[in-house]
PDB file of N, CA and C in Angstrom:
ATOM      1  N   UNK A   1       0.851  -1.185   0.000  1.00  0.00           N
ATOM      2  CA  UNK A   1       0.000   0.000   0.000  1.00  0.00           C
ATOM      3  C   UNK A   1       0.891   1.241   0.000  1.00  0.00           C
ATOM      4  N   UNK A   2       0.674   1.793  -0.865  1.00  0.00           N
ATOM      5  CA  UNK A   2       0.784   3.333  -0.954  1.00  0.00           C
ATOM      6  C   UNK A   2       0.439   4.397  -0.232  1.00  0.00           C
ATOM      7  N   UNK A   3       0.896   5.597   0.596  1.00  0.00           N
ATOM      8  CA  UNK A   3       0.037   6.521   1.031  1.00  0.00           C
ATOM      9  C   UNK A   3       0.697   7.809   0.191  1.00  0.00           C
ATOM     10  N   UNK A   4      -0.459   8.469  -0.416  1.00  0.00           N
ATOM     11  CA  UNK A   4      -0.059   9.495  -0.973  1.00  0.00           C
ATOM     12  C   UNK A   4      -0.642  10.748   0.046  1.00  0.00           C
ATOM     13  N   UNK A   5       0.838  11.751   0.231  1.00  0.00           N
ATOM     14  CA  UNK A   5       0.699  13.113   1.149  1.00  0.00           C
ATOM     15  C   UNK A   5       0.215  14.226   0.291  1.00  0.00           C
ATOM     16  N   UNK A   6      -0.610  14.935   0.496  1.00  0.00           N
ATOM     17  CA  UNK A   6      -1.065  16.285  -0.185  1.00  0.00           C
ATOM     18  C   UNK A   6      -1.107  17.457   0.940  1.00  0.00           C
ATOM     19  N   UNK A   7      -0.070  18.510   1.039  1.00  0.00           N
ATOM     20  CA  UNK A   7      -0.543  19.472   1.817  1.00  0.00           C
ATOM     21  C   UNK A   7      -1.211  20.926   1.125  1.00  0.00           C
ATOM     22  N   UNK A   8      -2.439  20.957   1.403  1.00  0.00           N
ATOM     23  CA  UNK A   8      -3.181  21.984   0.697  1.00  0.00           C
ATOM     24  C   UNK A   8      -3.542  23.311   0.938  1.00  0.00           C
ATOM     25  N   UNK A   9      -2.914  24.243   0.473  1.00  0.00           N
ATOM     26  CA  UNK A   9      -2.975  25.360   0.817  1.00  0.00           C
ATOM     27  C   UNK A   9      -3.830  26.516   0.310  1.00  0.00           C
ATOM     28  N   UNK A  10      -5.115  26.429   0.602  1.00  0.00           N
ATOM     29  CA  UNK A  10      -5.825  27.319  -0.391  1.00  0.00           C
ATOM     30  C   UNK A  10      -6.197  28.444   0.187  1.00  0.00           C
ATOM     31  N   UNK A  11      -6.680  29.348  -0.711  1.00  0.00           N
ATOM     32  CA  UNK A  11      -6.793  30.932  -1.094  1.00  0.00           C
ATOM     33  C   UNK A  11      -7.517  31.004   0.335  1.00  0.00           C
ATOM     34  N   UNK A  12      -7.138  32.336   0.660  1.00  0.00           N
ATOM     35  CA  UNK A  12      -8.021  32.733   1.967  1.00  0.00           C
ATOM     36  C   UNK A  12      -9.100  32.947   1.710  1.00  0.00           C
ATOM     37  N   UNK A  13      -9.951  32.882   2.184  1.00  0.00           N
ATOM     38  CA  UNK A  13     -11.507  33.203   2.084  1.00  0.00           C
ATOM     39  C   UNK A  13     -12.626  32.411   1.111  1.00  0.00           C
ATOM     40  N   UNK A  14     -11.536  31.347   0.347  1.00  0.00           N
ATOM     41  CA  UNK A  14     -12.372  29.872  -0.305  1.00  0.00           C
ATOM     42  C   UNK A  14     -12.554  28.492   0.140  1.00  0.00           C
ATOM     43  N   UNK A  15     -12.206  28.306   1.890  1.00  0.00           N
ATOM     44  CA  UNK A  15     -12.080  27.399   2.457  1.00  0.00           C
ATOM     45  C   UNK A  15     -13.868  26.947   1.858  1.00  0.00           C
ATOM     46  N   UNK A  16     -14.702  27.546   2.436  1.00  0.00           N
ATOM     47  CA  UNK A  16     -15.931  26.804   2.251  1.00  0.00           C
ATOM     48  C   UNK A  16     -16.072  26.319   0.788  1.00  0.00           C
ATOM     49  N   UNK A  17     -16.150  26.919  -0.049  1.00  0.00           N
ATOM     50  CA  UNK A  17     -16.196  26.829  -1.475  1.00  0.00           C
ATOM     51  C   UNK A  17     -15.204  25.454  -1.829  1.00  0.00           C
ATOM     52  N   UNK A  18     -13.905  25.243  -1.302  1.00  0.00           N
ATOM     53  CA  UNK A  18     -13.469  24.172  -1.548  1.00  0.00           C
ATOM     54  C   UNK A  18     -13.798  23.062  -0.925  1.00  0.00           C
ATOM     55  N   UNK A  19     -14.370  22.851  -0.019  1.00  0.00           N
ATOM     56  CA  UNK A  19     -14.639  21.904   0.672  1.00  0.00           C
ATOM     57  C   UNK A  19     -16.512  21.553  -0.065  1.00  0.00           C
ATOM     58  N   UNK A  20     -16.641  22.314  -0.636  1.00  0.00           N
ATOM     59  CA  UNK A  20     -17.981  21.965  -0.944  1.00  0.00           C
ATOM     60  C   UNK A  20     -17.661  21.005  -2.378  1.00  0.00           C
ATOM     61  N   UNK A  21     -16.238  21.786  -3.675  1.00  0.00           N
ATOM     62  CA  UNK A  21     -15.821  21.159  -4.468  1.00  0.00           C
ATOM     63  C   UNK A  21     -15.562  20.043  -4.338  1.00  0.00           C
ATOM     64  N   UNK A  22     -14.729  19.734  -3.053  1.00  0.00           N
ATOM     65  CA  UNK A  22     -14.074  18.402  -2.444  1.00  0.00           C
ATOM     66  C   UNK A  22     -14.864  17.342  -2.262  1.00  0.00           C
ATOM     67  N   UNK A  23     -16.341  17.838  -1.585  1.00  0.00           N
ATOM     68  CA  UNK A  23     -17.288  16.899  -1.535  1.00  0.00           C
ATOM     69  C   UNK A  23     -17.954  16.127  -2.463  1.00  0.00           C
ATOM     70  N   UNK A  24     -17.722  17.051  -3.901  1.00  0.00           N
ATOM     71  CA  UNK A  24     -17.722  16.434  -5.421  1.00  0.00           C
ATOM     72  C   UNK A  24     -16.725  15.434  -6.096  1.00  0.00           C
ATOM     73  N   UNK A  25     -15.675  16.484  -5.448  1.00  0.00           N
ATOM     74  CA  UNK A  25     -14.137  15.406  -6.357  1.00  0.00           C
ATOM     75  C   UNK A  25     -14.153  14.089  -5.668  1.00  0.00           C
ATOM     76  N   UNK A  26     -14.275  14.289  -3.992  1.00  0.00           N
ATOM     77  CA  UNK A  26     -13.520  12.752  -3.811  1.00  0.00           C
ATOM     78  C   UNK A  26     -14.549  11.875  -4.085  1.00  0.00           C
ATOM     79  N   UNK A  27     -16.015  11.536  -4.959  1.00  0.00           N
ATOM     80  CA  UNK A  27     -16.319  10.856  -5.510  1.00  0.00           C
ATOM     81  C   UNK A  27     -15.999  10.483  -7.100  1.00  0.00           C
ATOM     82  N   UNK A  28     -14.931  11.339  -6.996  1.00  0.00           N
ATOM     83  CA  UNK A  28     -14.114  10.705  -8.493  1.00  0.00           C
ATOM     84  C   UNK A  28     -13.160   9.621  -8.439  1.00  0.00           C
ATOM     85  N   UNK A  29     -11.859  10.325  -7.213  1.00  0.00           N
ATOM     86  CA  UNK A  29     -10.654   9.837  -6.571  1.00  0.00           C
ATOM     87  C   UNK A  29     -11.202   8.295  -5.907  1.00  0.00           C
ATOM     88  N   UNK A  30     -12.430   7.992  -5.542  1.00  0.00           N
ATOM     89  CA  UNK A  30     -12.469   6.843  -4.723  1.00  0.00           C
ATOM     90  C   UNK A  30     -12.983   5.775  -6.054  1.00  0.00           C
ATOM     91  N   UNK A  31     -13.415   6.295  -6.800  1.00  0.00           N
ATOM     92  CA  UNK A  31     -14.014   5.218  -8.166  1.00  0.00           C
ATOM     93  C   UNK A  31     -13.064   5.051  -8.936  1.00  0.00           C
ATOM     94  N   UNK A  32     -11.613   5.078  -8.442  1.00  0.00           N
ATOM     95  CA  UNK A  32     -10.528   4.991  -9.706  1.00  0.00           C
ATOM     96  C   UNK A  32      -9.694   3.521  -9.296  1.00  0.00           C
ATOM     97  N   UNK A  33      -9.662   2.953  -9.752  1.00  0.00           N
ATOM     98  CA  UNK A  33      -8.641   1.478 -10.000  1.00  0.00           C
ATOM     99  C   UNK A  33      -7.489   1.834  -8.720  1.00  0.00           C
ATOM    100  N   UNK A  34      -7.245   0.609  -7.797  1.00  0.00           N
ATOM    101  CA  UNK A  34      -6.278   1.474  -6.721  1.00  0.00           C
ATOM    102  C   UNK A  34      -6.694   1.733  -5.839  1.00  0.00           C
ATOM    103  N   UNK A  35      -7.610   2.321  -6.143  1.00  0.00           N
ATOM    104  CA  UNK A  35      -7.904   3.004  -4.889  1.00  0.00           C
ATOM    105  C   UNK A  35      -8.433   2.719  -3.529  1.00  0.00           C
ATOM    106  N   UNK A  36      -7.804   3.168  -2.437  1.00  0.00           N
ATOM    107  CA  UNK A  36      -8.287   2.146  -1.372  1.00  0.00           C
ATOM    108  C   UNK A  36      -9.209   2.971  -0.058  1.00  0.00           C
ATOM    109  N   UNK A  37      -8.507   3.960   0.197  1.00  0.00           N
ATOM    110  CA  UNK A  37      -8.948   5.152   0.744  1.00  0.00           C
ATOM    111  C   UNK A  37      -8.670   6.683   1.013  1.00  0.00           C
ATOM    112  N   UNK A  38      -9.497   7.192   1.600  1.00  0.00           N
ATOM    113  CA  UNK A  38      -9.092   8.760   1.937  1.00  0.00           C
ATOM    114  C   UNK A  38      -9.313   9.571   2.461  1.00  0.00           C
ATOM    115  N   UNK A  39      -8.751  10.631   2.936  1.00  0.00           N
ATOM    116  CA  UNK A  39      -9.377  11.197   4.485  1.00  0.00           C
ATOM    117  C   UNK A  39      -8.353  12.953   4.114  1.00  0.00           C
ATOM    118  N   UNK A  40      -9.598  14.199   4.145  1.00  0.00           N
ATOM    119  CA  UNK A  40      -9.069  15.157   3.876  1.00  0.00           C
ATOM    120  C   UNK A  40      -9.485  16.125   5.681  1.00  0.00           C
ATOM    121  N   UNK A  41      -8.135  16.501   6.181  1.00  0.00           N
ATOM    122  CA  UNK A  41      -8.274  17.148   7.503  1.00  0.00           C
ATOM    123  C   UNK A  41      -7.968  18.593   7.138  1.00  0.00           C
ATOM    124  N   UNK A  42      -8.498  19.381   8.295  1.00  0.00           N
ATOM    125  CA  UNK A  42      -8.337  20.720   8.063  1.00  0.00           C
ATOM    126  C   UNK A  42      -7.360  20.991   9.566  1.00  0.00           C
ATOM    127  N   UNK A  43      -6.195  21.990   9.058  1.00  0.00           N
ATOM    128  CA  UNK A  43      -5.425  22.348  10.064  1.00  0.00           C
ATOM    129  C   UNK A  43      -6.155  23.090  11.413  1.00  0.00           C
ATOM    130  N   UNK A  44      -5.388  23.247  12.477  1.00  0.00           N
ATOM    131  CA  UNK A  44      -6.576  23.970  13.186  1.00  0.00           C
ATOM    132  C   UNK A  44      -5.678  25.038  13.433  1.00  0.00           C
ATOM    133  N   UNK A  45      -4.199  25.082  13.503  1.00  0.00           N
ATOM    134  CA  UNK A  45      -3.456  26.384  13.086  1.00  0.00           C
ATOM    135  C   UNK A  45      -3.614  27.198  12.456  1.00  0.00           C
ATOM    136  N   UNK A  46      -3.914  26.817  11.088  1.00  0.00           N
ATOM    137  CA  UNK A  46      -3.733  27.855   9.804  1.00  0.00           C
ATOM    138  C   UNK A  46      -5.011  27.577   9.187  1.00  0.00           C
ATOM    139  N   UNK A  47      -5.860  28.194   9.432  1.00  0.00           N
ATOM    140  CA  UNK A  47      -7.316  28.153   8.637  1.00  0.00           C
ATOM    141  C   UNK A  47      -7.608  27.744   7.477  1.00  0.00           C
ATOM    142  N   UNK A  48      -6.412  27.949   6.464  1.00  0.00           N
ATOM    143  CA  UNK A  48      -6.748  28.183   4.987  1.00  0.00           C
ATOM    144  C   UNK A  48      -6.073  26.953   4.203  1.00  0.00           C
ATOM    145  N   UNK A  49      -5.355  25.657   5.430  1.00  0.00           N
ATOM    146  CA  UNK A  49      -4.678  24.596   5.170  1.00  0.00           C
ATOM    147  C   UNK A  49      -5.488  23.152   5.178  1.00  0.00           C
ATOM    148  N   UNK A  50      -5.178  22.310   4.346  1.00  0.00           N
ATOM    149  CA  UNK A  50      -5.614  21.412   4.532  1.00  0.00           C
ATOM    150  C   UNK A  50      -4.300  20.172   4.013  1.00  0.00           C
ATOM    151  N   UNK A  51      -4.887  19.240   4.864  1.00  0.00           N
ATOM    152  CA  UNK A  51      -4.181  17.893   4.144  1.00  0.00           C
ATOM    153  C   UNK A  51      -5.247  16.115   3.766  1.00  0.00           C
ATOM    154  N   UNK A  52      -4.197  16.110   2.645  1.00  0.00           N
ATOM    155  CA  UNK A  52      -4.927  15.017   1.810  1.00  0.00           C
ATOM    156  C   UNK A  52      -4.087  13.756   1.966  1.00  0.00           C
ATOM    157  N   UNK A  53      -4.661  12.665   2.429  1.00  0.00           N
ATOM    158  CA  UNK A  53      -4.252  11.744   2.624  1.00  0.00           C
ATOM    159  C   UNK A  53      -4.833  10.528   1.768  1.00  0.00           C
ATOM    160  N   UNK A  54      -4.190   9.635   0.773  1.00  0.00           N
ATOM    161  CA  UNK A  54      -5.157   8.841   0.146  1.00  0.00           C
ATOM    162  C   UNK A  54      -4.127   7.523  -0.283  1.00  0.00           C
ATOM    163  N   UNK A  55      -4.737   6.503   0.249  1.00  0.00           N
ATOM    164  CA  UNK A  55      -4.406   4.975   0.261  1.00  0.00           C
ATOM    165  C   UNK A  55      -4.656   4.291  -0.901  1.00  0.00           C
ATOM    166  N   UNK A  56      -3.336   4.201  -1.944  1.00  0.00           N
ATOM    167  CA  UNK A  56      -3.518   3.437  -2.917  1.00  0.00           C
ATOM    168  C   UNK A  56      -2.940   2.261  -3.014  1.00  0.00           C
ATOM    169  N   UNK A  57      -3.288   1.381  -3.618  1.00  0.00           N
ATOM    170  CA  UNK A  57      -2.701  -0.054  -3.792  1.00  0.00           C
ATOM    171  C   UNK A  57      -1.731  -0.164  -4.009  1.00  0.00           C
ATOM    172  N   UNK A  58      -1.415   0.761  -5.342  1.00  0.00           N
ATOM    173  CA  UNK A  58       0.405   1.005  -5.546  1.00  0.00           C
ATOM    174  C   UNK A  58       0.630   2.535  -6.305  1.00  0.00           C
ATOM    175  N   UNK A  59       2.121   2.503  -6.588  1.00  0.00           N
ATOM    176  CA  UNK A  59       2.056   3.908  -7.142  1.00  0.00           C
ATOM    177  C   UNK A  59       1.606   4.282  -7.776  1.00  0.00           C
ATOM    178  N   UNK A  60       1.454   3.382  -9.111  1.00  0.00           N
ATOM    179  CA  UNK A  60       1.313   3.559 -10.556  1.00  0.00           C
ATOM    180  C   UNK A  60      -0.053   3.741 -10.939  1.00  0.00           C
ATOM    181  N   UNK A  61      -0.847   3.349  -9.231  1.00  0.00           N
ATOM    182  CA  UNK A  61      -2.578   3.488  -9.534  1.00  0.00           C
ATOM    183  C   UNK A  61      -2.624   4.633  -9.880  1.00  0.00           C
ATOM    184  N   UNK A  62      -1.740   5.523  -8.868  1.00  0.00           N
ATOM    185  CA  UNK A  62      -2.144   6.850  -8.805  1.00  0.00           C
ATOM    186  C   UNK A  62      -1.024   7.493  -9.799  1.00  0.00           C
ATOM    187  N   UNK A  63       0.129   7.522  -9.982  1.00  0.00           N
ATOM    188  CA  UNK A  63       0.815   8.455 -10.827  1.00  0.00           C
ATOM    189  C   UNK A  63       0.325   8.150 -12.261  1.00  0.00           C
ATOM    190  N   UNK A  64       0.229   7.157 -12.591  1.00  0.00           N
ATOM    191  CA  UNK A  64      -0.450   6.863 -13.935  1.00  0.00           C
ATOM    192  C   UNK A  64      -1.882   6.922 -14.090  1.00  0.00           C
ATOM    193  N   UNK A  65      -2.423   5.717 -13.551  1.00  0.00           N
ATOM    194  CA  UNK A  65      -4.270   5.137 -13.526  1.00  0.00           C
ATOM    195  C   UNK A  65      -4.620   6.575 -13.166  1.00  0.00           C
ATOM    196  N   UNK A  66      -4.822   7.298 -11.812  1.00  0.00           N
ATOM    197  CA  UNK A  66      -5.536   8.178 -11.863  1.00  0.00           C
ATOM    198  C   UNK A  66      -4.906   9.688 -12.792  1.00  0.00           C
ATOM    199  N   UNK A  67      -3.878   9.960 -12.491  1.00  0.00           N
ATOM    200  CA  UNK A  67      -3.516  10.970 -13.303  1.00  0.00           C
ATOM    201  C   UNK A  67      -3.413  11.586 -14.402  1.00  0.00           C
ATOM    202  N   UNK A  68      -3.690  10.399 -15.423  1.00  0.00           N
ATOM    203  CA  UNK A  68      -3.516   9.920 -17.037  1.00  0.00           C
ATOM    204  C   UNK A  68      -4.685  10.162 -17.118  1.00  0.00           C
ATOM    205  N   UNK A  69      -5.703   9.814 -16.286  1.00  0.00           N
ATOM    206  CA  UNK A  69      -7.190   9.372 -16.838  1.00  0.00           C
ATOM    207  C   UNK A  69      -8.347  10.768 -17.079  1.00  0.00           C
ATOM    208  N   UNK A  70      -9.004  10.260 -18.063  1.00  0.00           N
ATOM    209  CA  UNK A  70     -10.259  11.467 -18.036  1.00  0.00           C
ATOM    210  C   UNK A  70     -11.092  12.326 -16.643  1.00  0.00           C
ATOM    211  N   UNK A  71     -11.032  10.942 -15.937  1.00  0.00           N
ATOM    212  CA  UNK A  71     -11.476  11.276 -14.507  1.00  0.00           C
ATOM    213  C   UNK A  71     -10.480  12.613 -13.870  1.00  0.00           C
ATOM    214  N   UNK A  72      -9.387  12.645 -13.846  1.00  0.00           N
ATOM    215  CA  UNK A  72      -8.215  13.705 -13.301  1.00  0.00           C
ATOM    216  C   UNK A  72      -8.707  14.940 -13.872  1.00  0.00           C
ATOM    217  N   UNK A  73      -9.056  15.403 -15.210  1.00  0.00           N
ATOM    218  CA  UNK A  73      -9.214  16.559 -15.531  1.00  0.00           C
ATOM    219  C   UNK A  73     -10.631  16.977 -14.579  1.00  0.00           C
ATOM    220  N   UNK A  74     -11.645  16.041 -14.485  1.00  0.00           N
ATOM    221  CA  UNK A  74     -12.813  16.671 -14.030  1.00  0.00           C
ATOM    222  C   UNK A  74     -12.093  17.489 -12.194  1.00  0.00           C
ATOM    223  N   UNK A  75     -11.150  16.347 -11.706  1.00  0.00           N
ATOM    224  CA  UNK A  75     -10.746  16.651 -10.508  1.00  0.00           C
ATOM    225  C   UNK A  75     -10.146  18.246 -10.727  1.00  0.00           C
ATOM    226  N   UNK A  76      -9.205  18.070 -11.802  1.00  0.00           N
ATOM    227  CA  UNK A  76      -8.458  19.329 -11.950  1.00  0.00           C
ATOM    228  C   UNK A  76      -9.500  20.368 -11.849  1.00  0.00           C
ATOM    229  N   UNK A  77     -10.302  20.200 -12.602  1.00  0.00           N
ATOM    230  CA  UNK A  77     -10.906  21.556 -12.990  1.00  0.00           C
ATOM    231  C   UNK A  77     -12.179  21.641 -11.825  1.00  0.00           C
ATOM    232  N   UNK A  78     -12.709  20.771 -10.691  1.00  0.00           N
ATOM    233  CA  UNK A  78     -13.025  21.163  -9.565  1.00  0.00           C
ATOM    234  C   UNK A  78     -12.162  21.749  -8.296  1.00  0.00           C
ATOM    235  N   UNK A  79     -10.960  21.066  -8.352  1.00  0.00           N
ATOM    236  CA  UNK A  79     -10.002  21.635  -7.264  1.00  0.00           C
ATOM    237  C   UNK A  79      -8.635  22.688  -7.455  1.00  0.00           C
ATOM    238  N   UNK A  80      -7.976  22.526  -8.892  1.00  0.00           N
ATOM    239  CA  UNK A  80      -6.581  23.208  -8.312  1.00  0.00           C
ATOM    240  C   UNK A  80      -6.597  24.358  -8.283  1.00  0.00           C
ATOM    241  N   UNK A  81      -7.753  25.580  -9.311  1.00  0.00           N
ATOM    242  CA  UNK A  81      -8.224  26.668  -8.493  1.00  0.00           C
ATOM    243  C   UNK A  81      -7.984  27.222  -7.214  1.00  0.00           C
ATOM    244  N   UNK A  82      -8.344  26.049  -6.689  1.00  0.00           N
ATOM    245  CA  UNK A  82      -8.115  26.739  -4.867  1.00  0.00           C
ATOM    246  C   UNK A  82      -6.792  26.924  -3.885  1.00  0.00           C
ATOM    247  N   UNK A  83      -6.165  26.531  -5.147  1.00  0.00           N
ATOM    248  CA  UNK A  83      -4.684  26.585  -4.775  1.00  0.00           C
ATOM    249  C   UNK A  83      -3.208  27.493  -4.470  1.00  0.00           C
ATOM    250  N   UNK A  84      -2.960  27.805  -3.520  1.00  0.00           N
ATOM    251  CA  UNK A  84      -1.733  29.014  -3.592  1.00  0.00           C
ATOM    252  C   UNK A  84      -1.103  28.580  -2.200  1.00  0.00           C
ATOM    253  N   UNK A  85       0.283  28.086  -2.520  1.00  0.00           N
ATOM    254  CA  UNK A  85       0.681  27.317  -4.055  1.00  0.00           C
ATOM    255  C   UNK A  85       0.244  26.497  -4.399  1.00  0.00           C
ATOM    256  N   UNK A  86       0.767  25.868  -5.477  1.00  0.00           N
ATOM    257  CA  UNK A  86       0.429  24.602  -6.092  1.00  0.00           C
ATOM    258  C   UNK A  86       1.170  23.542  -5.023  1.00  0.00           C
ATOM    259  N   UNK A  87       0.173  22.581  -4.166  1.00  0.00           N
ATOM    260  CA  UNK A  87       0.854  21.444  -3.537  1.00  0.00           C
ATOM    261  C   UNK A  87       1.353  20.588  -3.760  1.00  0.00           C
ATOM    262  N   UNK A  88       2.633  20.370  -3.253  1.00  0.00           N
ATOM    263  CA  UNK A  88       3.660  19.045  -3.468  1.00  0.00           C
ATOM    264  C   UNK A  88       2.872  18.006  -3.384  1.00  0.00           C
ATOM    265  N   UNK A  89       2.937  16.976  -3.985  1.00  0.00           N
ATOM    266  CA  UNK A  89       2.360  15.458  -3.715  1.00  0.00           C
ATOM    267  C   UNK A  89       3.512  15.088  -3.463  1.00  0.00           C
ATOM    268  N   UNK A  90       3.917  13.663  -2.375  1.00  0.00           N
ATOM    269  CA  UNK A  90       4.633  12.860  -2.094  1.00  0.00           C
ATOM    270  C   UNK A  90       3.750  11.616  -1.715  1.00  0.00           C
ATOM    271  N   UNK A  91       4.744  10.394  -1.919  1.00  0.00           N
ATOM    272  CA  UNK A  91       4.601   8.889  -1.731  1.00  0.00           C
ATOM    273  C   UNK A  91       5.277   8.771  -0.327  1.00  0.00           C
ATOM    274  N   UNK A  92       4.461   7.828   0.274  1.00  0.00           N
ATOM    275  CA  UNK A  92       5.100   7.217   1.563  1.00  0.00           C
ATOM    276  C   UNK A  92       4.942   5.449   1.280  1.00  0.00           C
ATOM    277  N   UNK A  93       5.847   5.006   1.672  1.00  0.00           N
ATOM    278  CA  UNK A  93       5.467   3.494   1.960  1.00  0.00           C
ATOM    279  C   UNK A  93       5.793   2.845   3.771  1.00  0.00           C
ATOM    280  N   UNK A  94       4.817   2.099   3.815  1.00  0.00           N
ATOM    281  CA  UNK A  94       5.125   1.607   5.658  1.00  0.00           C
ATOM    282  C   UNK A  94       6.272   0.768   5.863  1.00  0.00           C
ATOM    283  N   UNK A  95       7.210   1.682   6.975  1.00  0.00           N
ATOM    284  CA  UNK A  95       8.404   1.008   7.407  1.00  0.00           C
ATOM    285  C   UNK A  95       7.933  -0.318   8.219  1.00  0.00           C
ATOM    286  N   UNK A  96       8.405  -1.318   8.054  1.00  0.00           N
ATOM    287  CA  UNK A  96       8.181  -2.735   8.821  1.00  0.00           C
ATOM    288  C   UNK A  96       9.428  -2.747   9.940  1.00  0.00           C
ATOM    289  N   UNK A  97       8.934  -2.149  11.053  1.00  0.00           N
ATOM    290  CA  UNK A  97       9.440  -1.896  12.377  1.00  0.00           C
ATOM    291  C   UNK A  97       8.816  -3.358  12.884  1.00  0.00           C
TER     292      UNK A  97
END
């Protein structure tokens, strides 16, 4: 399993507006091949932050399967709007401690 990190930093004063988008997109992100789960938190520091957390099977679900796919543009064009900056994505995999 994959965990992909998203830290999201959007425009001041579009927190609601994105979270209403969000409530649209992640019924895209969860219907895609891979996909296993996902969970979007809001900072309680910084108002205008959020982070995206989403459990894929492997990388390639998501750097390819979802990213490549028709489905991604609808995401694009509901979410990266809300963006400043544009957020890093990173991969994590679980250390076997």
């Amino acid at each position: 399993m994959i965990l992909e990190v998203a830290i999201l930093d959007v425009i001041p004063g579009e927190a609601e507006k994105f979270e209403h988008a969000f409530s649209t997109a992640q019924k895209i992100i969860s219907s895609m091949p891979g996909y296993i789960s996902h969970q979007l938190q809001k900072c309680l520091e910084k108002d205008n932050r959020y982070i995206l957390l989403v459990n894929w099977e492997k990388l390639e679900d998501h750097t390819e399967g979802f990213r490549k796919s028709p489905e991604y543009q609808d995401w694009k064009a509901l979410l990266h709007h809300f963006y400043e900056p544009f957020p890093e994505v990173e991969h994590y995999v679980r250390v076997g401690l």
